[in-house]
N, C-alpha and C. Protein backbone atom coordinates (compact mmCIF):
# COMPACT_ATOMS: atom_id res chain seq x y z
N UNK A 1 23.27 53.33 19.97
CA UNK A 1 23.80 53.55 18.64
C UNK A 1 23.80 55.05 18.35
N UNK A 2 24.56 55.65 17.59
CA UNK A 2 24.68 56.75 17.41
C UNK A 2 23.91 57.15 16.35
N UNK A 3 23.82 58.10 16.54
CA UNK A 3 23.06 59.16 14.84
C UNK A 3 23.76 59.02 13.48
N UNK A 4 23.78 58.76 12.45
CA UNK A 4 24.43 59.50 11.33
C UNK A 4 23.73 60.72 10.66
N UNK A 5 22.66 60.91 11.62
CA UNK A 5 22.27 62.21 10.72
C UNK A 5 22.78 62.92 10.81
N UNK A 6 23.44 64.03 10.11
CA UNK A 6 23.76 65.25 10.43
C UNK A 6 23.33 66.00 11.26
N UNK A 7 23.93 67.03 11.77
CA UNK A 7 23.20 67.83 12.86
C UNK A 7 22.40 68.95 12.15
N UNK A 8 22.45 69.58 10.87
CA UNK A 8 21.36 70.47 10.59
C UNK A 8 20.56 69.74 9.98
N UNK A 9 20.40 68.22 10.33
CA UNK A 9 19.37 67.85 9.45
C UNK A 9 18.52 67.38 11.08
N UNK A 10 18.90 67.52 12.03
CA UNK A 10 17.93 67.22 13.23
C UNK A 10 17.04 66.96 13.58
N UNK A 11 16.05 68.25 12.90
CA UNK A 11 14.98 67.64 12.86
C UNK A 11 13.95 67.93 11.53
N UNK A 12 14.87 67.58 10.77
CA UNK A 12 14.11 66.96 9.73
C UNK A 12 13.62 65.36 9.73
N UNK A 13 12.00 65.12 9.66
CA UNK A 13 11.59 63.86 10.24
C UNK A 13 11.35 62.75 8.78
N UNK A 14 11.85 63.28 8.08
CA UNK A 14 11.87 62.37 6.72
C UNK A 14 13.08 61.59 6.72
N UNK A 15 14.28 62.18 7.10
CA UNK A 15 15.52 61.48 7.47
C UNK A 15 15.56 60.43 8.61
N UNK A 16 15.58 59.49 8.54
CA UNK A 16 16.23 59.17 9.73
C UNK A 16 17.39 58.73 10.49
N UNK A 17 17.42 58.13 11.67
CA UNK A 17 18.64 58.37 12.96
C UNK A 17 19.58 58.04 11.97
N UNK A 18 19.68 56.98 10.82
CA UNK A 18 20.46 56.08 10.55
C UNK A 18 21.30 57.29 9.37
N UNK A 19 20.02 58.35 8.97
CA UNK A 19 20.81 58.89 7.63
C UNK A 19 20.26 58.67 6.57
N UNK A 20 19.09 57.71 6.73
CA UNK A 20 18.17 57.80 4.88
C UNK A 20 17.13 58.25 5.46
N UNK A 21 16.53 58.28 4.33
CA UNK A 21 15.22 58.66 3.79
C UNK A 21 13.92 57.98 4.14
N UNK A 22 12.90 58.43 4.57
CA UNK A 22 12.31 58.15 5.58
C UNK A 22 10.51 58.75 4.21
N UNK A 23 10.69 57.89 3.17
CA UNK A 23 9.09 57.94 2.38
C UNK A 23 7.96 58.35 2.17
N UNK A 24 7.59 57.34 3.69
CA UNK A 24 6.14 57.75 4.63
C UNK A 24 6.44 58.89 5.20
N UNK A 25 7.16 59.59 5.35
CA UNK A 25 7.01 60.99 6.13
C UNK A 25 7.80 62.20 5.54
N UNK A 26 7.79 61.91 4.06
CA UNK A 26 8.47 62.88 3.17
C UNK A 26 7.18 64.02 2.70
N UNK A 27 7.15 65.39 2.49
CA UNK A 27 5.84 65.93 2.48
C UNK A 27 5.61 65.74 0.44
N UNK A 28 4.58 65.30 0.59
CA UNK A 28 4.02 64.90 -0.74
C UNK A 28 3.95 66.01 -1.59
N UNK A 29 3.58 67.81 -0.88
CA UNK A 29 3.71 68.35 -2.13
C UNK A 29 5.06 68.46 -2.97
N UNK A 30 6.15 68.16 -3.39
CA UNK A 30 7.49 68.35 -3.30
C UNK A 30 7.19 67.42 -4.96
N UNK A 31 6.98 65.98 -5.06
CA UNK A 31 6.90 65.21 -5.86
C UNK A 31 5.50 65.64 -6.83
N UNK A 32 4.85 66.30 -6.12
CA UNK A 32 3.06 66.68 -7.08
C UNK A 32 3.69 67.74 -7.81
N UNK A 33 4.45 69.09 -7.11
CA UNK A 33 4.43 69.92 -8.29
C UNK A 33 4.93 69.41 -9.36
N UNK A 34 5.92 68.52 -9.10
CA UNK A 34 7.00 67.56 -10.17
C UNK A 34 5.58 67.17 -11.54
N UNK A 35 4.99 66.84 -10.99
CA UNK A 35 3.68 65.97 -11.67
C UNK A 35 2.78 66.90 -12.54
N UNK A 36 2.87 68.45 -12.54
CA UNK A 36 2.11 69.23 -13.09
C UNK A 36 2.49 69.41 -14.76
N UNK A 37 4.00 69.13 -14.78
CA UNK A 37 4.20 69.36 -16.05
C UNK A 37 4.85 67.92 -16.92
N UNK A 38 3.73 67.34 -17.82
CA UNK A 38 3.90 66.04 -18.47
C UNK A 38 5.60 66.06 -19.66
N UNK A 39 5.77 67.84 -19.82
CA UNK A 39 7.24 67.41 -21.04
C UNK A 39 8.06 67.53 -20.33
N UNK A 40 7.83 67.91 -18.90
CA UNK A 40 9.39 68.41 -18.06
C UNK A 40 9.94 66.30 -17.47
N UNK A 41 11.17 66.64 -17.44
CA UNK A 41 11.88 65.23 -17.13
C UNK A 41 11.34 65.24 -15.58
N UNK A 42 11.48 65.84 -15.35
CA UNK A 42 10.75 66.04 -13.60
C UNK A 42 9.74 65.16 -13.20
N UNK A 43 8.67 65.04 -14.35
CA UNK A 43 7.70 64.67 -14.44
C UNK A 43 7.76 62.93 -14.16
N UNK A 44 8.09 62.39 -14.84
CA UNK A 44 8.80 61.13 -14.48
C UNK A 44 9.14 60.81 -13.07
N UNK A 45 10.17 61.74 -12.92
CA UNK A 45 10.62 61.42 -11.24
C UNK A 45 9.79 61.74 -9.84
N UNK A 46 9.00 62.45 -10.27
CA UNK A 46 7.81 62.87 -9.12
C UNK A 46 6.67 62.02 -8.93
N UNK A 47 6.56 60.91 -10.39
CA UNK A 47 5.43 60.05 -10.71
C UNK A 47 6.43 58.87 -9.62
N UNK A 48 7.29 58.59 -10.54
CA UNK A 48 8.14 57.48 -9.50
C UNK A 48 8.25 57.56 -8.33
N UNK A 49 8.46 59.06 -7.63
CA UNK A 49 8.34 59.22 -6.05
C UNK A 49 7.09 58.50 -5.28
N UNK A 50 6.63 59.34 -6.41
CA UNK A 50 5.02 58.74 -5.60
C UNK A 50 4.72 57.22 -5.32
N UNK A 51 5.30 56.66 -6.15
CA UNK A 51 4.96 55.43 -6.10
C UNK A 51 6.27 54.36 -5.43
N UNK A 52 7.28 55.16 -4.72
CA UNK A 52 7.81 54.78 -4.09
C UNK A 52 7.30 55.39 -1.99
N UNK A 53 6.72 56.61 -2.43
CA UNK A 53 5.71 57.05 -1.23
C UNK A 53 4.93 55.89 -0.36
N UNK A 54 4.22 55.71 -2.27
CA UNK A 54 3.00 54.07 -1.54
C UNK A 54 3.84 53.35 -1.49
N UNK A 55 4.62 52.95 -1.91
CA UNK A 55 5.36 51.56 -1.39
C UNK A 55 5.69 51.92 -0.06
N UNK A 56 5.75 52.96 0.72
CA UNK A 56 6.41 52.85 2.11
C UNK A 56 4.82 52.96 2.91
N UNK A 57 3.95 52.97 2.28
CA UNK A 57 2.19 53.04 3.18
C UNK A 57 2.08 54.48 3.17
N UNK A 58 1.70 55.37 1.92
CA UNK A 58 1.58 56.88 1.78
C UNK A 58 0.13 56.33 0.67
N UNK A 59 -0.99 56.12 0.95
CA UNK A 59 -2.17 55.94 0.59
C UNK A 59 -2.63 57.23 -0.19
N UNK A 60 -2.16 58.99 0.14
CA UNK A 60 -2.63 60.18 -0.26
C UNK A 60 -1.47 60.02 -1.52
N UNK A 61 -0.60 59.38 -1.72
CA UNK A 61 0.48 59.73 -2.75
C UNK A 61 -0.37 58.28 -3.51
N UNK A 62 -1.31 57.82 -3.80
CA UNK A 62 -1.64 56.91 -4.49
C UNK A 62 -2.75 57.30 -4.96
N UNK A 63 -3.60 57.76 -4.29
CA UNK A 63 -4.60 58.65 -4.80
C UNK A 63 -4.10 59.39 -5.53
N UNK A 64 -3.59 60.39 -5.50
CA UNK A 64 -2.78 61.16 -6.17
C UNK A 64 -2.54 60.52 -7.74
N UNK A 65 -2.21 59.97 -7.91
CA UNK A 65 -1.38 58.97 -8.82
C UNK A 65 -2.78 58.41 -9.72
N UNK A 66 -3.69 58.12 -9.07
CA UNK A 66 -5.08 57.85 -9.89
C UNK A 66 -5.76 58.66 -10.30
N UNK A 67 -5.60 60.06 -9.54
CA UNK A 67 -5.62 61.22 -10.23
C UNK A 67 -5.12 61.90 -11.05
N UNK A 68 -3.99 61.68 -11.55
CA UNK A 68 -3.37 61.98 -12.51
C UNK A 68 -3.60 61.06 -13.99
N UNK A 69 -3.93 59.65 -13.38
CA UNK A 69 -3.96 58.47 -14.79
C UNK A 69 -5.61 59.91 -15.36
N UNK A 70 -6.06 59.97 -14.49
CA UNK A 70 -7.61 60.79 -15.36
C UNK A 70 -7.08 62.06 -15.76
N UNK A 71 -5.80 62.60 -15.45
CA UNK A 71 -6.01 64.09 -15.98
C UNK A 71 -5.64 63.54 -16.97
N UNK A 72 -4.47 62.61 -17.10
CA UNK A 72 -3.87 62.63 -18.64
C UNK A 72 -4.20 61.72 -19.17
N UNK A 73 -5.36 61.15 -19.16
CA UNK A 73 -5.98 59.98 -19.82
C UNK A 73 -5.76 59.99 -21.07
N UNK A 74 -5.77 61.22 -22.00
CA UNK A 74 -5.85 61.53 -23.47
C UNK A 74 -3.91 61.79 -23.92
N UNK A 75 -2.93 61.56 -22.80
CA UNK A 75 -1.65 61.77 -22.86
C UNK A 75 -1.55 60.55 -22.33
N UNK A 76 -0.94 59.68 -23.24
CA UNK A 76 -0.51 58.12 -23.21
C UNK A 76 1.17 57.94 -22.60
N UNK A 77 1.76 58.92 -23.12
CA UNK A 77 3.17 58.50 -22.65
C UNK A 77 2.99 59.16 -21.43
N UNK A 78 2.31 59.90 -20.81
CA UNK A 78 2.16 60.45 -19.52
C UNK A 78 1.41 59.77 -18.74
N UNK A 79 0.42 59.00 -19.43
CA UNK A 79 -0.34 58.19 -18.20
C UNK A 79 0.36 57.18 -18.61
N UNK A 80 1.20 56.45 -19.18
CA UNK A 80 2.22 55.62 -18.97
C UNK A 80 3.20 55.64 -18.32
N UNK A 81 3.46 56.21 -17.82
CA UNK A 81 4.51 56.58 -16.57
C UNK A 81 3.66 56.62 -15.28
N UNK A 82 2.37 57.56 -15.50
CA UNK A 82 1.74 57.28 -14.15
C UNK A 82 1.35 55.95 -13.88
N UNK A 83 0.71 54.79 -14.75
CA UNK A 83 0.52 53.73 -14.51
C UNK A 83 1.55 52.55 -14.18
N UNK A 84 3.00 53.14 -14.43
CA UNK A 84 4.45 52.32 -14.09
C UNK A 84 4.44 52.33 -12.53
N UNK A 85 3.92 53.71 -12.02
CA UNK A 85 4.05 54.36 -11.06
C UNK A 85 3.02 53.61 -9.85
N UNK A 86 1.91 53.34 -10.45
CA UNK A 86 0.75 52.57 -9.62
C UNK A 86 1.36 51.35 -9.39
N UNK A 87 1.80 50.63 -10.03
CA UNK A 87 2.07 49.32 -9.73
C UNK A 87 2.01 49.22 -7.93
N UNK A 88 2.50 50.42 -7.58
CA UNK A 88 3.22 49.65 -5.89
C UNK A 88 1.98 50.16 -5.07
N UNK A 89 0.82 50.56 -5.91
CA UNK A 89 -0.44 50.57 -5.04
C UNK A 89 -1.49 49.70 -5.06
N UNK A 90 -1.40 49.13 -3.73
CA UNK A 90 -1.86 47.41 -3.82
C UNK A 90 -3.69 48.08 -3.09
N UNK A 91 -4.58 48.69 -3.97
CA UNK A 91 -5.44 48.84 -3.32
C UNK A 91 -6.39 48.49 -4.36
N UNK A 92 -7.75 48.09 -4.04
CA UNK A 92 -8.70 47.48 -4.89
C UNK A 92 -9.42 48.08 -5.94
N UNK A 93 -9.08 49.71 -5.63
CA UNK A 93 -9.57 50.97 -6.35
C UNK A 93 -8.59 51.17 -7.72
N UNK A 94 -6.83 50.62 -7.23
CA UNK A 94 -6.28 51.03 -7.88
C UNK A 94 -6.55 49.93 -9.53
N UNK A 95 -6.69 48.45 -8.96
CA UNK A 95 -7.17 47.38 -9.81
C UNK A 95 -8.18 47.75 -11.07
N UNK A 96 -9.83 48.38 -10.24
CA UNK A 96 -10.99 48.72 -11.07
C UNK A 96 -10.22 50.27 -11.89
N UNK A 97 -9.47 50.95 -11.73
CA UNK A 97 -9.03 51.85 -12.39
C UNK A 97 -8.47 50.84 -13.66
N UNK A 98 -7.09 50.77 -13.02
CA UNK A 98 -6.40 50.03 -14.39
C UNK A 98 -7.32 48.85 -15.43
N UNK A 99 -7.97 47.99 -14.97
CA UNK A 99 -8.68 46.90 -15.64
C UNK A 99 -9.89 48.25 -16.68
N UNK A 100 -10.06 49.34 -16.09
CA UNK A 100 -11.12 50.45 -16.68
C UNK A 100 -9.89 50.65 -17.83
N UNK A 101 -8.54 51.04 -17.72
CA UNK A 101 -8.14 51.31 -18.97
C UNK A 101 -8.08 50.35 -19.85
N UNK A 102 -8.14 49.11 -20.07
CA UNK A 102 -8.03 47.79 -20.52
C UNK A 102 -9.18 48.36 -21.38
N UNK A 103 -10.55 48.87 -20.65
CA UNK A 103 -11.63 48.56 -21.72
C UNK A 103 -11.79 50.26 -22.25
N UNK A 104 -11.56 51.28 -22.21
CA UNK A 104 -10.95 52.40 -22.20
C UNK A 104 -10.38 52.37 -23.54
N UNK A 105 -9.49 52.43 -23.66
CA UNK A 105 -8.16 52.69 -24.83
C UNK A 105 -8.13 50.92 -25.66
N UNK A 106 -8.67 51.70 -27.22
CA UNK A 106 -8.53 50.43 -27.65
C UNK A 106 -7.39 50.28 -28.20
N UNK A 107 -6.90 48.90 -28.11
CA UNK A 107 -5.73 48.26 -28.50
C UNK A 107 -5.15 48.98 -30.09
N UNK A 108 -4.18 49.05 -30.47
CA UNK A 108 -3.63 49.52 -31.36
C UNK A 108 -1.77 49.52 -32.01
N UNK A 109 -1.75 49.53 -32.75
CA UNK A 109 -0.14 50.05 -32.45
C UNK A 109 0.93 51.20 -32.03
N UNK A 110 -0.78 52.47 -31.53
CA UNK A 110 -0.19 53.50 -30.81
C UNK A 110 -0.48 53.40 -29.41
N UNK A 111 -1.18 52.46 -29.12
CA UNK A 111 -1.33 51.84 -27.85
C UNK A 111 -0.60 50.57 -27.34
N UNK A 112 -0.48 50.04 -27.69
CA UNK A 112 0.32 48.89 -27.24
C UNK A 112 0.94 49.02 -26.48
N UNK A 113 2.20 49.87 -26.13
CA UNK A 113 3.03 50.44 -24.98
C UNK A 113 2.01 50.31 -23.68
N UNK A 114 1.26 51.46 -24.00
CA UNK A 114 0.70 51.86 -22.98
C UNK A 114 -0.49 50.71 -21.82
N UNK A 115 -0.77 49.90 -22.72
CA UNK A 115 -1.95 48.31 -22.64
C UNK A 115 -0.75 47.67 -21.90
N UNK A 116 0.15 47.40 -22.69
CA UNK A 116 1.20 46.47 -21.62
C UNK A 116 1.54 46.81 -20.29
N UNK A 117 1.68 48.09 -20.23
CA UNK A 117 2.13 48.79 -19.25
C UNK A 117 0.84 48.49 -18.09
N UNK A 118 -0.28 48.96 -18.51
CA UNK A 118 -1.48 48.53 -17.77
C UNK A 118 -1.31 46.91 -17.20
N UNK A 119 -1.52 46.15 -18.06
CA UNK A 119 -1.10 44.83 -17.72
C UNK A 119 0.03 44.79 -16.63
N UNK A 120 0.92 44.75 -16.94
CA UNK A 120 2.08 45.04 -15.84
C UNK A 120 1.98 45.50 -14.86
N UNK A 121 1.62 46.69 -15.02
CA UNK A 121 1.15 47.34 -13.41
C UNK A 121 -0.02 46.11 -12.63
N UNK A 122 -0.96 45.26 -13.38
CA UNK A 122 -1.60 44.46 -12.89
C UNK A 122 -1.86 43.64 -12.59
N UNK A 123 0.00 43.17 -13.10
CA UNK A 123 0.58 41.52 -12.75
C UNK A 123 1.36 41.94 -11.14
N UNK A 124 1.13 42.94 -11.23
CA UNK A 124 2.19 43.26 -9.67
C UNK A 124 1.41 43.39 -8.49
N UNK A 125 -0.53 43.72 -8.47
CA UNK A 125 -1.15 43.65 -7.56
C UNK A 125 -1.25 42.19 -6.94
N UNK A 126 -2.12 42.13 -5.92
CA UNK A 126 -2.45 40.88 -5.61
C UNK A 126 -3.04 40.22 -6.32
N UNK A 127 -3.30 38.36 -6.07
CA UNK A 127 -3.59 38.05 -7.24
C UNK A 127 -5.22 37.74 -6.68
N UNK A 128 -5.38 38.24 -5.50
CA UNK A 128 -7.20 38.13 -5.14
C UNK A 128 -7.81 39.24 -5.66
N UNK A 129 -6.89 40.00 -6.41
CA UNK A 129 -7.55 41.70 -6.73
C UNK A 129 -7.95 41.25 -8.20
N UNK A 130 -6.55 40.33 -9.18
CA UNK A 130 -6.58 40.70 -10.37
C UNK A 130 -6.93 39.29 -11.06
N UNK A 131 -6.33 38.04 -10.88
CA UNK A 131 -6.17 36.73 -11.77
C UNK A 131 -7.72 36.70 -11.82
N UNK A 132 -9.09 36.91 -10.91
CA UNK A 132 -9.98 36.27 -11.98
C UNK A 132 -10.32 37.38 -12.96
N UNK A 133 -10.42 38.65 -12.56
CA UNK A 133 -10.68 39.40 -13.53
C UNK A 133 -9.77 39.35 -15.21
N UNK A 134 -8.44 38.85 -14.86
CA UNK A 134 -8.18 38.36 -16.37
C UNK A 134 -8.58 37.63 -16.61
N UNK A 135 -8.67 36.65 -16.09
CA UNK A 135 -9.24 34.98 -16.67
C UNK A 135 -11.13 35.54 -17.45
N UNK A 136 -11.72 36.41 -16.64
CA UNK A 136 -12.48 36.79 -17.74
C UNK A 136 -12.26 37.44 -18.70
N UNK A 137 -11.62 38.64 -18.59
CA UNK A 137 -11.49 39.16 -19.98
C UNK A 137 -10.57 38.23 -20.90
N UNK A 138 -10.00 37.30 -21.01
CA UNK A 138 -9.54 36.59 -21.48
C UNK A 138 -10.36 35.45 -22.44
N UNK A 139 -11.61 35.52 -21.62
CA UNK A 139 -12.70 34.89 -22.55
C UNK A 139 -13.81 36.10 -23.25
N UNK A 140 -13.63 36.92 -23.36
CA UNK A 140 -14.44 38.07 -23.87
C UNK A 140 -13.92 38.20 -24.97
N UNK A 141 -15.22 38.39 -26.01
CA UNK A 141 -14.77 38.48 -27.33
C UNK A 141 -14.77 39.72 -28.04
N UNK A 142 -14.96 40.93 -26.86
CA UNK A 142 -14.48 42.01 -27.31
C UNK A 142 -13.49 42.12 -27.91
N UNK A 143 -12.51 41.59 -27.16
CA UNK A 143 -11.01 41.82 -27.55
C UNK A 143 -10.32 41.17 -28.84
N UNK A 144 -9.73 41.35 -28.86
CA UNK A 144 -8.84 40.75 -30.20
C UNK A 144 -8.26 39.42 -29.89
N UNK A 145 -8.04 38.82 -30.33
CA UNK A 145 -7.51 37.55 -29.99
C UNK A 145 -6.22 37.70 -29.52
N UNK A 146 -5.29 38.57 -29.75
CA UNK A 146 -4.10 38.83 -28.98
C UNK A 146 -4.00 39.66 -27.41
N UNK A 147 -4.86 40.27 -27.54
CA UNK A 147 -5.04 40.74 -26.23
C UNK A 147 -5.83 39.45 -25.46
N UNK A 148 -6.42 38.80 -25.61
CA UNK A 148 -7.23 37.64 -24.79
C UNK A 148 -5.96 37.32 -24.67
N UNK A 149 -5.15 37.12 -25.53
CA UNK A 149 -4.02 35.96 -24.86
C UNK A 149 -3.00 36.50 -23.86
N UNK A 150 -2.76 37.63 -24.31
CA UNK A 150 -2.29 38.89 -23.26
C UNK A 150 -2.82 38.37 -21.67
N UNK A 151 -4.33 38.23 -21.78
CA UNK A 151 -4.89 38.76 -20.53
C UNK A 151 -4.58 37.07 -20.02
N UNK A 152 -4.75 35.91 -21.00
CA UNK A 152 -4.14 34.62 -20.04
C UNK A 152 -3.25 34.91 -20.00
N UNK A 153 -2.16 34.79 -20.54
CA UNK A 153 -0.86 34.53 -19.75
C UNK A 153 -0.50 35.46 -18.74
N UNK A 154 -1.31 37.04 -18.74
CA UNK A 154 -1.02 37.43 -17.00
C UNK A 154 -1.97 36.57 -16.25
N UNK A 155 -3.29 36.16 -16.19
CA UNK A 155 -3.32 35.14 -15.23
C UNK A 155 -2.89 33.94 -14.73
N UNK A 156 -2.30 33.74 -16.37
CA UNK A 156 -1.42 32.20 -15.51
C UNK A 156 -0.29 32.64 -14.92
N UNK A 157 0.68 33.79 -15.33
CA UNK A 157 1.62 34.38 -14.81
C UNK A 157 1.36 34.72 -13.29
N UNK A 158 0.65 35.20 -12.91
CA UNK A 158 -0.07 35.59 -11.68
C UNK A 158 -0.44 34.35 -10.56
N UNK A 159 -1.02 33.11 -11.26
CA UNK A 159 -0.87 31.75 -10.54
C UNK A 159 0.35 31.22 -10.22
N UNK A 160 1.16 31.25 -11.21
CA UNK A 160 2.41 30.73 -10.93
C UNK A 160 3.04 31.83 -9.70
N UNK A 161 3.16 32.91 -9.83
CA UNK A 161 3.76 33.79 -8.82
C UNK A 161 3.08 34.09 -7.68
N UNK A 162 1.99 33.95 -6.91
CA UNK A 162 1.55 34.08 -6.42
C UNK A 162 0.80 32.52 -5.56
């Protein structure tokens, strides 16, 4: 079969034979500087890289990404994007992080976005990482009665899909 890569793209090893883009072997600083600045639009797309990185098995671009939910812990629409971004990191570290913002940031109506978003990102791990840990907080009476119900229906959501 032939190449479609271009020829000055040769040996560039992020491309490949076929002509795309090649994830796992794209160099990670490129998407981090993206990540330094939370008002630039950039910012967004370098979070998303990353988490299209881990989706191809880039484990340092996921770390990354949990490092950032802590810089901007106190910047909600910014660690809301980083936590959109985790979803595609299926690691057990990434779970005890997110379930930490659950008890972290209390529920509110300037939070809400950001809680769902958590949730979400934690209906997408496995469900040996996450369904019992909702099914408890779901009986904890910390929470509000709407968030308990929050936290069942991602575990039943999570049974059914999984």
């Amino acid at each position: 079969m032939k190449s479609k890569r271009p020829p000055e793209l040769a040996n560039v090893p992020w491309i490949t034979a076929e002509g795309t883009l090649d994830c796992s072997k794209f160099p990670i600083d490129v998407p981090i500087r993206q990540c330094l600045d939370p008002s630039s639009e950039a910012f967004g797309h370098g979070c998303r890289f990353l988490g299209t990185m881990v989706s191809a098995g880039r484990v340092d671009a996921g770390i990354f990404l949990l490092g950032l939910l802590r810089y901007y812990e106190d910047d909600l629409t910014a660690a809301t994007i980083v936590v959109e971004s985790l979803a595609a990191f299926q690691d057990p570290r990434c779970a005890t992080a997110l379930f930490g913002e659950l008890r972290r940031v209390a529920s509110s109506n300037k939070t809400r976005r950001y809680l769902d978003a958590v949730i979400t990102a934690l209906t997408r791990l496995p469900a040996d990482m996450v369904q019992e840990r909702f099914s408890a907080l779901s009986r904890e009476t910390a929470f509000s009665y709407k968030m308990r119900a929050k936290f069942r229906d991602a575990a039943e959501a999570i049974a059914r899909h999984w």
